[in-house]
N, C-alpha and C. Protein backbone atom coordinates (compact mmCIF):
# COMPACT_ATOMS: atom_id res chain seq x y z
N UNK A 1 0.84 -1.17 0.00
CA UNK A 1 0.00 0.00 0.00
C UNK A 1 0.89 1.24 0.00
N UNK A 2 0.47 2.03 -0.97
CA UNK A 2 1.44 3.51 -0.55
C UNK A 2 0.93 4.49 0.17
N UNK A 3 2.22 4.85 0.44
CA UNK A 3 1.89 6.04 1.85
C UNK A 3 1.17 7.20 2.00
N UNK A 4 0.57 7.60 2.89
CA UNK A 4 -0.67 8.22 3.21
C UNK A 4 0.52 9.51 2.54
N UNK A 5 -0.60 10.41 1.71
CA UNK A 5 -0.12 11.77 1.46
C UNK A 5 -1.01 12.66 1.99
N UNK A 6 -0.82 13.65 2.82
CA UNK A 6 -1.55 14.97 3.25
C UNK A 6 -1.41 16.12 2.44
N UNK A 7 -1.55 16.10 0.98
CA UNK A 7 -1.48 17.57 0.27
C UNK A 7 -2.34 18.95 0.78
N UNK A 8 -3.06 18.68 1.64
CA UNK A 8 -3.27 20.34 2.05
C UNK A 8 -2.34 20.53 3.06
N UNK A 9 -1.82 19.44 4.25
CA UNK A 9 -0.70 20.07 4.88
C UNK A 9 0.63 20.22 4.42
N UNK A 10 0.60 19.90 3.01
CA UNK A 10 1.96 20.36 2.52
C UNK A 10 1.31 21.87 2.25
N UNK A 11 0.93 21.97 1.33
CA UNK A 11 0.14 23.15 0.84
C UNK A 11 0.43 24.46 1.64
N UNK A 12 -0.35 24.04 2.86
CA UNK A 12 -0.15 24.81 3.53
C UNK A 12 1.28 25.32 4.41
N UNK A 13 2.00 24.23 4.64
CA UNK A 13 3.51 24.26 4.97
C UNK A 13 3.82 25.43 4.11
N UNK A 14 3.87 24.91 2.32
CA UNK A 14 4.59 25.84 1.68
C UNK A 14 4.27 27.08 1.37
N UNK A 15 2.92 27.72 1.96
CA UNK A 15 2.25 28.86 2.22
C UNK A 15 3.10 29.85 3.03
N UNK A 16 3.17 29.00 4.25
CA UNK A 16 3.67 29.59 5.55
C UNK A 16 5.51 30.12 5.69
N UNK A 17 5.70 29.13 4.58
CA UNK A 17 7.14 29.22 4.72
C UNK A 17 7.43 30.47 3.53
N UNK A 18 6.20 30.41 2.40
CA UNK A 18 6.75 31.60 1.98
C UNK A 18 6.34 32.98 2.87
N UNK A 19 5.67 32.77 3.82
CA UNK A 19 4.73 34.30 4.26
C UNK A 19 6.16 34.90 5.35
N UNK A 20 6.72 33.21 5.80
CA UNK A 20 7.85 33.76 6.93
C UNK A 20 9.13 34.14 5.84
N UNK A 21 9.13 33.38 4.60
CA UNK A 21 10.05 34.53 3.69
C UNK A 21 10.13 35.77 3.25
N UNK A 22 8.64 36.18 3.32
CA UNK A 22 8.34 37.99 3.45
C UNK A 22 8.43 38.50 4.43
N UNK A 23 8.35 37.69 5.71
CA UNK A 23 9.23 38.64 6.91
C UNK A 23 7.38 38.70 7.75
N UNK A 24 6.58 37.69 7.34
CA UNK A 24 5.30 37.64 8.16
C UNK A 24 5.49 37.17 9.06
N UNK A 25 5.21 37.39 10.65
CA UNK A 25 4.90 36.64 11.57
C UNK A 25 3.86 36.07 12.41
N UNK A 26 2.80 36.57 11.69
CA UNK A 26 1.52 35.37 11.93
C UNK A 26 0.49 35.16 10.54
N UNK A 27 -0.15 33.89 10.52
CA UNK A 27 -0.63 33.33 9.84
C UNK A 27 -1.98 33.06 10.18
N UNK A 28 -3.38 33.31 9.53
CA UNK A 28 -4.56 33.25 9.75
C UNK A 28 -5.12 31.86 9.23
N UNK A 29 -5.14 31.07 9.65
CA UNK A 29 -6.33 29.96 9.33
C UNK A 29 -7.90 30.20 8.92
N UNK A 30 -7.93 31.27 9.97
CA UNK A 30 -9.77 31.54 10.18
C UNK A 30 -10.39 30.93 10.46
N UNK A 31 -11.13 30.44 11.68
CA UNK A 31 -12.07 29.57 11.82
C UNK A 31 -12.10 28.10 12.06
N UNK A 32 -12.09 28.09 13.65
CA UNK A 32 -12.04 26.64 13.58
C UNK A 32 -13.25 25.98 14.62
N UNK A 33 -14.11 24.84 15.24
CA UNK A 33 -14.55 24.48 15.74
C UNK A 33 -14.25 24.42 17.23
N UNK A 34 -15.34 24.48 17.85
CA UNK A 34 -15.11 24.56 19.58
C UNK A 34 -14.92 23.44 19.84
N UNK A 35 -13.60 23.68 20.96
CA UNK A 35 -12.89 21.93 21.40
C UNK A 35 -14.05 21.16 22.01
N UNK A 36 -14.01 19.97 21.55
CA UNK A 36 -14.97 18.96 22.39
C UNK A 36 -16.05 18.98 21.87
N UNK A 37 -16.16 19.41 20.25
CA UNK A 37 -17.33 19.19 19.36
C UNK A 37 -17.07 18.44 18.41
N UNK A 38 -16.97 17.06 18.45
CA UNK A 38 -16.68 16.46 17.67
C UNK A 38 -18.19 16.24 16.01
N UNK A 39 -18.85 16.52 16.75
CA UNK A 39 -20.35 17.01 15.67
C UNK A 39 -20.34 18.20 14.95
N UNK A 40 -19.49 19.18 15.10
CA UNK A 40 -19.02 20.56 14.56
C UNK A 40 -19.17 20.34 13.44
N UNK A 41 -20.16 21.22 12.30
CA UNK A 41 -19.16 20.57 10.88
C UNK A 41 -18.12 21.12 10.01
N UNK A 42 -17.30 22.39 10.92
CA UNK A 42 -16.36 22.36 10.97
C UNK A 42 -14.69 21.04 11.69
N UNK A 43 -15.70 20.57 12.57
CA UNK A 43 -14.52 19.82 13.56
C UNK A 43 -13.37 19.13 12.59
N UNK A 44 -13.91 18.48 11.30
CA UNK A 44 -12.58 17.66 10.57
C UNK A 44 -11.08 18.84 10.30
N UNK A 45 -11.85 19.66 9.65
CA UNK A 45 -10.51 20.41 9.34
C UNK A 45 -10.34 21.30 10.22
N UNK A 46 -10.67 21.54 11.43
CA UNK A 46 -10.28 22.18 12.70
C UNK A 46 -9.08 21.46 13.43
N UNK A 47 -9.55 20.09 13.21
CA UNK A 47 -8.16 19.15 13.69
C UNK A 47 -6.77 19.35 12.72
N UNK A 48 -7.13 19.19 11.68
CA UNK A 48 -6.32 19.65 10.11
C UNK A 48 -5.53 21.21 10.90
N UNK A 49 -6.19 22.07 11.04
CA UNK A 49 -5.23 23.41 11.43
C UNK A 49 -4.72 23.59 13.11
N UNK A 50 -5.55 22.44 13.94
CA UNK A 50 -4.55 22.76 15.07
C UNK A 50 -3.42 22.11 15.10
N UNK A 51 -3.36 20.91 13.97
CA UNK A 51 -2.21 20.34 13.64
C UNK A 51 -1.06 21.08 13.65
N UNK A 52 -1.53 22.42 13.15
CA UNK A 52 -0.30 23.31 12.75
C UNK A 52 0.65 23.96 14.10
N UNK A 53 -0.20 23.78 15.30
CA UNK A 53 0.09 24.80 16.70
C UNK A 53 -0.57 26.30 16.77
N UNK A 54 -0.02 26.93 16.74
CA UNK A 54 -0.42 27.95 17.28
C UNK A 54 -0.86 28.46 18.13
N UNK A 55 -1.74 29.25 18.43
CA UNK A 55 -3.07 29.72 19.24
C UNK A 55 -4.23 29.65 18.66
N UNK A 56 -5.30 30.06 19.96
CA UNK A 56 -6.67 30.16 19.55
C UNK A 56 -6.48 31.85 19.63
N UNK A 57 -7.42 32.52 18.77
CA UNK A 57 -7.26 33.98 18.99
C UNK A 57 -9.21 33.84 18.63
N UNK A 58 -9.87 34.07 20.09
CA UNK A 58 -11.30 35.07 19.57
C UNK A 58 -11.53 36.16 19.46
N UNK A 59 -12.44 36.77 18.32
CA UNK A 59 -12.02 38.35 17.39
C UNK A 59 -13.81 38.32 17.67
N UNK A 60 -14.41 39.68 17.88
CA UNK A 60 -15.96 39.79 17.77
C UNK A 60 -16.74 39.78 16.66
N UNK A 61 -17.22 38.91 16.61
CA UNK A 61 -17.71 38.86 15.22
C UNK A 61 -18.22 39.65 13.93
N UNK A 62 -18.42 39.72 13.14
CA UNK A 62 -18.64 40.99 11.95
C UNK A 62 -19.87 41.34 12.24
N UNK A 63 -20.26 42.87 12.15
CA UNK A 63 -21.38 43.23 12.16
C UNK A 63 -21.96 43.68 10.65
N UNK A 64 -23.23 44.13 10.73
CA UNK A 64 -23.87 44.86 9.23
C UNK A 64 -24.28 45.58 9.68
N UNK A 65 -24.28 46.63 9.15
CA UNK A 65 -24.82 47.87 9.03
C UNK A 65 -25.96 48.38 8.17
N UNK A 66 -26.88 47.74 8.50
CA UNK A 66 -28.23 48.15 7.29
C UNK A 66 -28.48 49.24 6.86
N UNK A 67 -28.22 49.29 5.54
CA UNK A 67 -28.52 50.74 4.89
C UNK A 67 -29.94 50.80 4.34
N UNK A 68 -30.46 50.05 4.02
CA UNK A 68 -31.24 49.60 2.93
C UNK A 68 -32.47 48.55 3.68
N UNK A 69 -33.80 48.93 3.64
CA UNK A 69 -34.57 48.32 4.05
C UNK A 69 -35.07 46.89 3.88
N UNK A 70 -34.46 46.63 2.57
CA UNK A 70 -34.45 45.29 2.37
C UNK A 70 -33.34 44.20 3.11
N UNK A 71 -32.77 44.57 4.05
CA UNK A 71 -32.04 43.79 4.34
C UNK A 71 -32.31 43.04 5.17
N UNK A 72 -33.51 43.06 5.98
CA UNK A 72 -34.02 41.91 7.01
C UNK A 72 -34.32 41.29 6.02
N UNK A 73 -34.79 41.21 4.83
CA UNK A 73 -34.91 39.99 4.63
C UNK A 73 -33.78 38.56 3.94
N UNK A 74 -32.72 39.74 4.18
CA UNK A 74 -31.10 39.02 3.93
C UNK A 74 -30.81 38.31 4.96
N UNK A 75 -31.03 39.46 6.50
CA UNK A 75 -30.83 38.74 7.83
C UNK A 75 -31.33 37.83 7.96
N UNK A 76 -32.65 36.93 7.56
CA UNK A 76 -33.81 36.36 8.03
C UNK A 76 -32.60 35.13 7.15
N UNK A 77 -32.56 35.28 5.87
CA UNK A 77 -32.37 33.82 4.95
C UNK A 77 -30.77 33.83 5.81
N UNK A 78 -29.59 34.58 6.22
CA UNK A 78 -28.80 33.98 6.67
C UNK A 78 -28.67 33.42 7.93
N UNK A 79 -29.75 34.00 9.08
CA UNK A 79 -29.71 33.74 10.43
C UNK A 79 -30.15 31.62 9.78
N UNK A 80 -31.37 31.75 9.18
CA UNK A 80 -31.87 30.37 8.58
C UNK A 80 -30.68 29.43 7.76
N UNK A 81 -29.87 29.79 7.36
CA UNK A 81 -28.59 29.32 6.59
C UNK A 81 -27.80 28.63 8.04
N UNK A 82 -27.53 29.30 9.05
CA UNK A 82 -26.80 28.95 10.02
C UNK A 82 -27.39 28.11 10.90
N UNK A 83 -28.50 28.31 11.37
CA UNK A 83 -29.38 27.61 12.19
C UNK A 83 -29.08 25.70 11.58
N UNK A 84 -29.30 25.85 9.86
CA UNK A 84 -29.28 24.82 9.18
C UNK A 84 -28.25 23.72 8.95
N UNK A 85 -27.25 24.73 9.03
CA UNK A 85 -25.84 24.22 9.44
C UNK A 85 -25.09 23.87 10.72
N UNK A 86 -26.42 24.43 11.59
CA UNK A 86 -26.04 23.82 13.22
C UNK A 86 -24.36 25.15 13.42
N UNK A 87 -24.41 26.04 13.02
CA UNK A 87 -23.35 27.21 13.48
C UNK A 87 -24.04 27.92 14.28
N UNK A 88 -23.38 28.78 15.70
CA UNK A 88 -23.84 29.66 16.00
C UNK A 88 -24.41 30.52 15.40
N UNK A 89 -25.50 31.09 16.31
CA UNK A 89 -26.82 32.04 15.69
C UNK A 89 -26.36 33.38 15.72
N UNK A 90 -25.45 33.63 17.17
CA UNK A 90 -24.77 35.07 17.30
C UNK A 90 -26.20 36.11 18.23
């Protein structure tokens, strides 16, 4: 049998190594699942990026700014998008 290959953690290796060749010293993943949720449906590739180390960093989440009266009914179909996906509601 041949050997297990992980091409997104190379991928990503060779991401990182170029960002620390521009003289970057941190690297954003974005987004990963709360420990001890293995039902997350983020959790697979949450394991995938803590692989990497780092930290956890929580940031407050994005807001909108409604300009435009039609936008509850944007709010309504995405609050329903998340609910659906079992993500926080916020």
């Amino acid at each position: 049998m041949a050997p297990r290959t992980f091409a997104p953690h190379l991928v990503q290796w060779r991401i990182i190594e170029a960002a620390q060749a521009r003289g970057c010293t941190q690297y954003d993943l974005w987004g990963i699942a709360p420990a001890g949720a293995p039902d997350h449906p983020w959790a697979g590739f949450s394991v995938f990026k803590r692989g990497f180390g780092g930290r956890e960093i929580r940031y407050m989440h994005a807001h909108d700014l409604s300009l435009k009266s039609h936008y509850l009914l944007v709010h309504l179909v995405e609050t329903l998008r998340r609910r659906r996906r079992g993500l926080q509601l916020w």
